[in-house]
Protein backbone atom coordinates (compact mmCIF):
# COMPACT_ATOMS: atom_id res chain seq x y z
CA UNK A 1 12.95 -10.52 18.81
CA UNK A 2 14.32 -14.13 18.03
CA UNK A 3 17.25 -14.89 16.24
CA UNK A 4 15.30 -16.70 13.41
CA UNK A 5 12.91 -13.46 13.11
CA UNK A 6 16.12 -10.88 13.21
CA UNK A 7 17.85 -13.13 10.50
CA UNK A 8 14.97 -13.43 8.40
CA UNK A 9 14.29 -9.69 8.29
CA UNK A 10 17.85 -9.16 7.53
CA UNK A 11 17.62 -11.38 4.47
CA UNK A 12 14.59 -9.57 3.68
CA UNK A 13 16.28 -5.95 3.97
CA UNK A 14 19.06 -7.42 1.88
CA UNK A 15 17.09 -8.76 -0.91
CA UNK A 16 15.01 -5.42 -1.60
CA UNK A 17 18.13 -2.55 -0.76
CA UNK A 18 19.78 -4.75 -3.15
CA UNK A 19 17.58 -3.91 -6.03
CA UNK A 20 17.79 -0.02 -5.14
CA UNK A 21 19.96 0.61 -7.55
CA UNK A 22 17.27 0.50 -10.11
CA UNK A 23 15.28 3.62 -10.91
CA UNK A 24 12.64 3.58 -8.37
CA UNK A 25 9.03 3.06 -9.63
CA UNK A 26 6.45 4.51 -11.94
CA UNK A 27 4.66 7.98 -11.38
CA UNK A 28 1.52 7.58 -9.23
CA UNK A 29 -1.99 8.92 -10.34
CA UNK A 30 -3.87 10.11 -7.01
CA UNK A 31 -7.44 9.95 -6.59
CA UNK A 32 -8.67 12.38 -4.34
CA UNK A 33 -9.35 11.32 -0.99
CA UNK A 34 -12.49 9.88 0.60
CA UNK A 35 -14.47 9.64 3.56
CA UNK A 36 -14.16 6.42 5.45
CA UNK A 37 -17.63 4.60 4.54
CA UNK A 38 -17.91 0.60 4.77
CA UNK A 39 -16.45 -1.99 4.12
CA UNK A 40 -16.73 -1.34 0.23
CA UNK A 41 -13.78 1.09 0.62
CA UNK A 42 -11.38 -1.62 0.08
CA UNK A 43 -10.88 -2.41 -3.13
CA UNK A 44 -11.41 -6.37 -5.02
CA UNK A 45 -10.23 -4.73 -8.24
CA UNK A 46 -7.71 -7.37 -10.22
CA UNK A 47 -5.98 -9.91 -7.82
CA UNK A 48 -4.57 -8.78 -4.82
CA UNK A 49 -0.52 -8.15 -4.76
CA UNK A 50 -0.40 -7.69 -0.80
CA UNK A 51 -2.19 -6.04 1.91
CA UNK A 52 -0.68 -4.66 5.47
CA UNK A 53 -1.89 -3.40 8.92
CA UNK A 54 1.17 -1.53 10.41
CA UNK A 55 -0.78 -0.91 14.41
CA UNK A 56 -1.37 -4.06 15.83
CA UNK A 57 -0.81 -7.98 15.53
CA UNK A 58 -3.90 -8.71 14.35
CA UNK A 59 -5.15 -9.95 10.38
CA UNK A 60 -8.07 -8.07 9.75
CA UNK A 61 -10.19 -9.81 6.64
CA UNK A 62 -11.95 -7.03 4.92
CA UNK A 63 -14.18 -7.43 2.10
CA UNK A 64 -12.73 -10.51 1.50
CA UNK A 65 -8.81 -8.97 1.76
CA UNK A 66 -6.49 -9.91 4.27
CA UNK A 67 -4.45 -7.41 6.02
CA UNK A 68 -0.96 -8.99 7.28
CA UNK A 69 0.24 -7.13 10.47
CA UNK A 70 3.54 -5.26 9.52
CA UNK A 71 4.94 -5.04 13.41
CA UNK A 72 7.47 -4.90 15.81
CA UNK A 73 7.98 -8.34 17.16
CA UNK A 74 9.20 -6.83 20.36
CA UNK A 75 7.26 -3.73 20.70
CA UNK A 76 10.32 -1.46 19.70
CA UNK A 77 9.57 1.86 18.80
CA UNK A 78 10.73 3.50 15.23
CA UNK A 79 11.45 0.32 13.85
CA UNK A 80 11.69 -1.19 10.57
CA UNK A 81 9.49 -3.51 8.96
CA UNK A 82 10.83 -5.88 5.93
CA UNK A 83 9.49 -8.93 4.52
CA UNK A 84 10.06 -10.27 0.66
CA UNK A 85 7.32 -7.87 -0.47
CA UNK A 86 7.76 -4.64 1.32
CA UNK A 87 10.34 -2.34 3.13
CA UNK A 88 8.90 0.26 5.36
CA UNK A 89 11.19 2.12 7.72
CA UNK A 90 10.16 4.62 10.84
CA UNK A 91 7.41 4.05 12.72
CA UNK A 92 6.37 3.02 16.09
CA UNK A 93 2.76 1.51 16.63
CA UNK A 94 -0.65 1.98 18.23
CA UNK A 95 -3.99 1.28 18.94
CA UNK A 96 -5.93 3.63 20.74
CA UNK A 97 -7.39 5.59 17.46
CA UNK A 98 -10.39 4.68 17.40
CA UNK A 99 -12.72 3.89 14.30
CA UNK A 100 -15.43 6.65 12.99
CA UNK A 101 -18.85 6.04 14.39
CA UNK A 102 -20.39 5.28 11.18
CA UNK A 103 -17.93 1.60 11.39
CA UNK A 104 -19.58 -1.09 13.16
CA UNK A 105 -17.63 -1.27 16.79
CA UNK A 106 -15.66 -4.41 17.17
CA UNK A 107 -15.75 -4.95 13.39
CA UNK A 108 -12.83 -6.36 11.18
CA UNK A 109 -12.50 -2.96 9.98
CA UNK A 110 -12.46 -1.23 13.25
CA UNK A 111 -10.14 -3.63 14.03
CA UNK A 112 -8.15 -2.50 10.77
CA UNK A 113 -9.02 1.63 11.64
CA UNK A 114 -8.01 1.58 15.05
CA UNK A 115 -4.51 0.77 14.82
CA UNK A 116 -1.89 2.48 12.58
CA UNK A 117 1.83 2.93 12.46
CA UNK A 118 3.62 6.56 12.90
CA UNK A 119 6.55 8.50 13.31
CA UNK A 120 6.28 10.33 16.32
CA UNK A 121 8.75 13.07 16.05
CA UNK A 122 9.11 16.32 13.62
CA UNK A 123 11.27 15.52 10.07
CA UNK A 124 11.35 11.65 10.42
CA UNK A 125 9.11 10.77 7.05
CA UNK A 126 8.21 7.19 7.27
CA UNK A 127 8.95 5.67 4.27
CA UNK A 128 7.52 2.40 2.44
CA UNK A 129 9.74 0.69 -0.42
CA UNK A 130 7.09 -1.84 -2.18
CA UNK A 131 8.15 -4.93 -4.52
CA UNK A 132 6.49 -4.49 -7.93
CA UNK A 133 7.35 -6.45 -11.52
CA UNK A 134 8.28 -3.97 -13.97
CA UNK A 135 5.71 -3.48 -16.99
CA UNK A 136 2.75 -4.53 -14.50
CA UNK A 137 0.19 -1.95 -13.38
CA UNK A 138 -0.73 -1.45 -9.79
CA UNK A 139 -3.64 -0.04 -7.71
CA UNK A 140 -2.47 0.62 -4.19
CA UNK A 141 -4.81 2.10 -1.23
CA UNK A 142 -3.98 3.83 1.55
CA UNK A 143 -6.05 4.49 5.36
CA UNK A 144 -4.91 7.45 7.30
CA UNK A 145 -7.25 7.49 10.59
CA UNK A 146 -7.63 8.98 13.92
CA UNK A 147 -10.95 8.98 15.11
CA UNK A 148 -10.55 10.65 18.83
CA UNK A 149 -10.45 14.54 17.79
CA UNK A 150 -7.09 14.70 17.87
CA UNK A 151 -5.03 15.95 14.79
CA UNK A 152 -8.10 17.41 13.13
CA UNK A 153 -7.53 18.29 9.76
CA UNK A 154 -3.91 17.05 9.61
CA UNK A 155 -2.64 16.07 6.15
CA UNK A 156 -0.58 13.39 5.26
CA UNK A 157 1.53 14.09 1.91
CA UNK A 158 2.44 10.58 -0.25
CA UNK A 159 4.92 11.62 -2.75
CA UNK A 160 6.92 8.59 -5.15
CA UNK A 161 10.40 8.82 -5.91
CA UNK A 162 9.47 9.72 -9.52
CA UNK A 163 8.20 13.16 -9.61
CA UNK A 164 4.69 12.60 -9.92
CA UNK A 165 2.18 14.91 -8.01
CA UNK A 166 1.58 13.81 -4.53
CA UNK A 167 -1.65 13.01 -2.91
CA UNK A 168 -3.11 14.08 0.65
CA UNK A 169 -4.81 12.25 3.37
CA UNK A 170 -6.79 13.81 6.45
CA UNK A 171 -6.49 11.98 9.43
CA UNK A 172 -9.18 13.55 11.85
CA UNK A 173 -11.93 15.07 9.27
CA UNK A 174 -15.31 15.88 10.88
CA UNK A 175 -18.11 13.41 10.45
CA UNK A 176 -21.74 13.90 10.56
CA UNK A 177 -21.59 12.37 14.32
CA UNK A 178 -17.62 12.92 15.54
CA UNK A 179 -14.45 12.17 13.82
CA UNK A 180 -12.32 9.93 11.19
CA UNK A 181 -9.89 9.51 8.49
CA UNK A 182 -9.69 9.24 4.72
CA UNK A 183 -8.41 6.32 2.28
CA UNK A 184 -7.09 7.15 -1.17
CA UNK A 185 -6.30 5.03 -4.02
CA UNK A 186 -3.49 5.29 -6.65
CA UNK A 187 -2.59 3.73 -9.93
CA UNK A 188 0.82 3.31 -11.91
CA UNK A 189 2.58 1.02 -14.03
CA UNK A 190 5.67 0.15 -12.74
CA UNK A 191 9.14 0.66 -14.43
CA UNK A 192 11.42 -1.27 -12.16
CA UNK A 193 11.30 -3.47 -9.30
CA UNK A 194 10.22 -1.02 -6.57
CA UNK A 195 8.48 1.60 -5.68
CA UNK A 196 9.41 4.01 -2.80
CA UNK A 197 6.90 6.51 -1.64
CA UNK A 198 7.08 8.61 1.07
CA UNK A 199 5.09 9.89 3.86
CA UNK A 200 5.30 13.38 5.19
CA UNK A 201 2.94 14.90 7.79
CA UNK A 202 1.24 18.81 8.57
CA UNK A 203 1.82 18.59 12.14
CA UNK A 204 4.86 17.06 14.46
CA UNK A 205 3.83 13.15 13.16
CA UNK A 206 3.27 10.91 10.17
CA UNK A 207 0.52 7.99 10.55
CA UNK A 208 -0.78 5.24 8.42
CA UNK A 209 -2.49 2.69 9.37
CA UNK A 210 -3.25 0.20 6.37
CA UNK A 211 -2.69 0.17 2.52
CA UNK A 212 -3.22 -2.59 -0.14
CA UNK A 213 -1.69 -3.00 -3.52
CA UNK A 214 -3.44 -4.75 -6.99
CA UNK A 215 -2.40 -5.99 -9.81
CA UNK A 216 -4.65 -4.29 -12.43
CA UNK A 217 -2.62 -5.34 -15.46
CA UNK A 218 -5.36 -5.74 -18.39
CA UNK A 219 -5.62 -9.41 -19.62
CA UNK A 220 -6.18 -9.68 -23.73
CA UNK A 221 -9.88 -10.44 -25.04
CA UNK A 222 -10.17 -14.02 -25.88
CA UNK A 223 -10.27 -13.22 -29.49
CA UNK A 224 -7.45 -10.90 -29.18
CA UNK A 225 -5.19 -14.25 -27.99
CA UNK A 226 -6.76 -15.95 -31.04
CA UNK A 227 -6.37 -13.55 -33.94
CA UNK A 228 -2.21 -13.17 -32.48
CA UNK A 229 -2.53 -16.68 -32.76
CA UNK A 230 -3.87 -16.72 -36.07
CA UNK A 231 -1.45 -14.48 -37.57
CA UNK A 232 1.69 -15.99 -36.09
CA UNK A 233 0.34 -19.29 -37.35
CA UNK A 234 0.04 -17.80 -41.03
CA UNK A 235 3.73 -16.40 -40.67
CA UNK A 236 5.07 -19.45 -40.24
CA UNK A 237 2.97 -21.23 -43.10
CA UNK A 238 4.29 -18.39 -44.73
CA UNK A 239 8.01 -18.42 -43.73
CA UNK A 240 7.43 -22.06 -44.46
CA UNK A 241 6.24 -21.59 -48.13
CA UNK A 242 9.42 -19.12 -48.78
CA UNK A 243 12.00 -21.46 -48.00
CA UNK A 244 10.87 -24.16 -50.23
């Protein structure tokens, strides 16, 4: 790893641990999880926040989303990722899992299936620390897969840091032809500026290989904006009227 990357990663490590002393995120509301389908799995709801690939150095584009590659810049093992949006610590990478058979081979998100980030040893959670603006709500999606029949029906548990109930993703599930993974999608509004979830598998490892976040903040109706407008307007007149 260069200099210039090792210093930059340090200033991004110091920027987010330096906002962990605010109450960490808003409860998450799990879907359940689903069956790795097509390309419609991602998600183009409200404007994209950031998206990450955490096996290999490649930038999938899926459905129109790009998927940065969160790796090791020197092919360390149980390393730590940071950048100014995200802070995920614990995991070593690989590509040799494979996408399900119903994915086009070769495709940008076989590409994206194939590769995934883990922690390779018994009681070492990985764990992701994501940037958020308070008061915003959030989507985020997350890709557990392993298509070569290995790990079959191993769940991975998300749990946030604020209580809320966790939700489960099967890496090796049984397809109609062979195996694959799951993806599930969460929502929350956030209540300060991160959100740390973590990631604890069934068997002796922990593996995910992509996730995305959204802003899905609702934007006021057009005549909402105008009747506030309205009123504030008449306030004033009002206000105005008083005085004299």
């Amino acid at each position: 790893m260069s200099l210039a990357t090792r210093d930059g990663l340090v200033v991004a490590l110091v920027g987010l641990m330096g906002m962990a002393g605010v109450a960490n995120g808003g409860q998450i509301t799990w879907s359940g999880q689903s069956l790795i389908a097509g390309d419609s799995d991602v998600s183009t709801q409200g404007t994209l926040v950031y998206a990450y690939s955490l096996g290999d150095n490649v930038t999938p584009v899926v459905n129109g989303v790009t998927f940065t590659p969160a790796v090791s810049n020197d092919g360390s093992p149980n390393f730590d990722y940071a950048d100014t949006h995200v802070l995920l610590h614990n995991y070593t990478q690989y590509t040799g899992f494979g996408a399900p058979s119903n994915i086009t081979p070769g495709s940008q998100y076989a590409n994206l299936l194939s590769s995934a980030g883990y922690a390779p040893n018994a009681g070492n959670d990985m764990v992701f620390t994501l940037s958020v603006t308070p008061g915003s709500s959030y989507l985020l999606q997350v890709w557990a897969n392993d298509a070569r029949g290995d790990h079959v029906g191993s769940i991975e548990t998300l749990t946030d840091s604020s209580g809320g109930a966790p939700g489960g993703l099967t890496i090796g599930e049984a397809y109609p032809t062979g195996f694959g993974g799951t993806f599930i999608t969460g929502t929350f509004t956030a209540d300060s500026s991160l959100e740390t979830i973590t990631i604890d598998g069934s068997v002796d490892e922990q593996q995910i290989n992509a996730f995305q976040l959204r802003n899905v903040t609702p934007t006021p109706e057009p005549a909402s904006g105008l009747l506030f407008g309205i009123g504030i307007a008449a306030l004033a007149v009002r206000h105005r009227r008083a005085i004299a």
